[in-house]
Protein backbone atom coordinates (compact mmCIF):
# COMPACT_ATOMS: atom_id res chain seq x y z
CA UNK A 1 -47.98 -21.21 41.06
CA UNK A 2 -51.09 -18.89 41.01
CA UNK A 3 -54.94 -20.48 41.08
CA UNK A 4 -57.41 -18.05 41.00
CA UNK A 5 -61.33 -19.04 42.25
CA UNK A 6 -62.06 -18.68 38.17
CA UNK A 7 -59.97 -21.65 37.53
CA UNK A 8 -61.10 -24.34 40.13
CA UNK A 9 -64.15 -26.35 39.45
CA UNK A 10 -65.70 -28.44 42.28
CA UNK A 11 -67.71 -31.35 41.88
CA UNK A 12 -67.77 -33.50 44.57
CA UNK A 13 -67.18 -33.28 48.39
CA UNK A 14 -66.02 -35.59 50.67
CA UNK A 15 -66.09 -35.89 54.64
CA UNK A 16 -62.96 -36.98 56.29
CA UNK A 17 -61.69 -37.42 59.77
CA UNK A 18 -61.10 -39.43 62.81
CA UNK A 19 -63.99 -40.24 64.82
CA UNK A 20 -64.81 -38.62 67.91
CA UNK A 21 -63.26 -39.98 70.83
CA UNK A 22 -66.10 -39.09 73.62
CA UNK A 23 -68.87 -40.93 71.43
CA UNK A 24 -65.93 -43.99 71.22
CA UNK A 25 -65.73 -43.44 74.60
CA UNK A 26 -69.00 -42.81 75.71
CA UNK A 27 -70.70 -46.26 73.60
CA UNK A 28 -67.37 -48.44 75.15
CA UNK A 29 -68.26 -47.69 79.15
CA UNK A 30 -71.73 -48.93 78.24
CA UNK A 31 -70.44 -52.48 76.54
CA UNK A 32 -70.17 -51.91 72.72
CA UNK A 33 -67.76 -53.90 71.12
CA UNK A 34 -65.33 -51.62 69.21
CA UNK A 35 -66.90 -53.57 65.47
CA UNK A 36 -70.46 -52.40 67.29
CA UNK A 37 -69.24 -48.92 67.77
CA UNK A 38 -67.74 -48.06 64.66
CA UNK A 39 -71.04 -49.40 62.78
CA UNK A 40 -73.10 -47.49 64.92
CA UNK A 41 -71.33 -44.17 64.24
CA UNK A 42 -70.66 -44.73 60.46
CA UNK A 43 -74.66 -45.27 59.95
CA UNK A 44 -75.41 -42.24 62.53
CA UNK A 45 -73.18 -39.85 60.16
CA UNK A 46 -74.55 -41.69 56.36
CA UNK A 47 -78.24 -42.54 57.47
CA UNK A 48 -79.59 -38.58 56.89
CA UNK A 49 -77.49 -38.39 53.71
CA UNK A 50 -79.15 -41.80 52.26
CA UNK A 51 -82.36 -40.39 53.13
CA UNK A 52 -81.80 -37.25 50.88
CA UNK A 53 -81.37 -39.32 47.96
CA UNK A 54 -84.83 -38.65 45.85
CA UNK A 55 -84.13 -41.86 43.45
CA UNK A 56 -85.28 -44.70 45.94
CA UNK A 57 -83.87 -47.59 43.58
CA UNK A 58 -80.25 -45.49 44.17
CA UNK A 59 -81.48 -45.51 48.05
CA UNK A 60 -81.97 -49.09 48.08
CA UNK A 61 -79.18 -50.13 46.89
CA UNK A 62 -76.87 -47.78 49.21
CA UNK A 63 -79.06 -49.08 52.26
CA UNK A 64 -78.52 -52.57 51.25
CA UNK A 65 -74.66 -51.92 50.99
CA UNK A 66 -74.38 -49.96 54.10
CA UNK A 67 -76.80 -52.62 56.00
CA UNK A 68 -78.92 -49.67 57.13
């Protein structure tokens, strides 16, 4: 099987991977529930990409589902 650059088309991304253990880590030795931590990374890492969203009625709506 042979796939040359010509014959892929991207058109999304996506980010995946574990959190990082030393923020985990870091947010548990000063009392953060684990709920608490994971909330608190998860809007760290989607907060700057919401905020590059020009359409704010599209903005909205992901801050509204996100609770951000």
């Amino acid at each position: 099987l042979n796939i040359f650059t010509g014959d892929v088309k991207a058109t999304h991304g996506a980010s995946v991977g574990a959190m990082d253990r030393e923020k985990i880590f870091y947010l548990k030795q000063r009392g953060f529930p684990e709920n608490k931590i994971k909330e608190i990374l998860i809007n760290a890492f989607i907060t700057p990409l919401i905020e590059d969203i020009e359409d704010s009625a599209i903005r909205g709506f992901i801050s509204k589902e996100f609770n951000i």
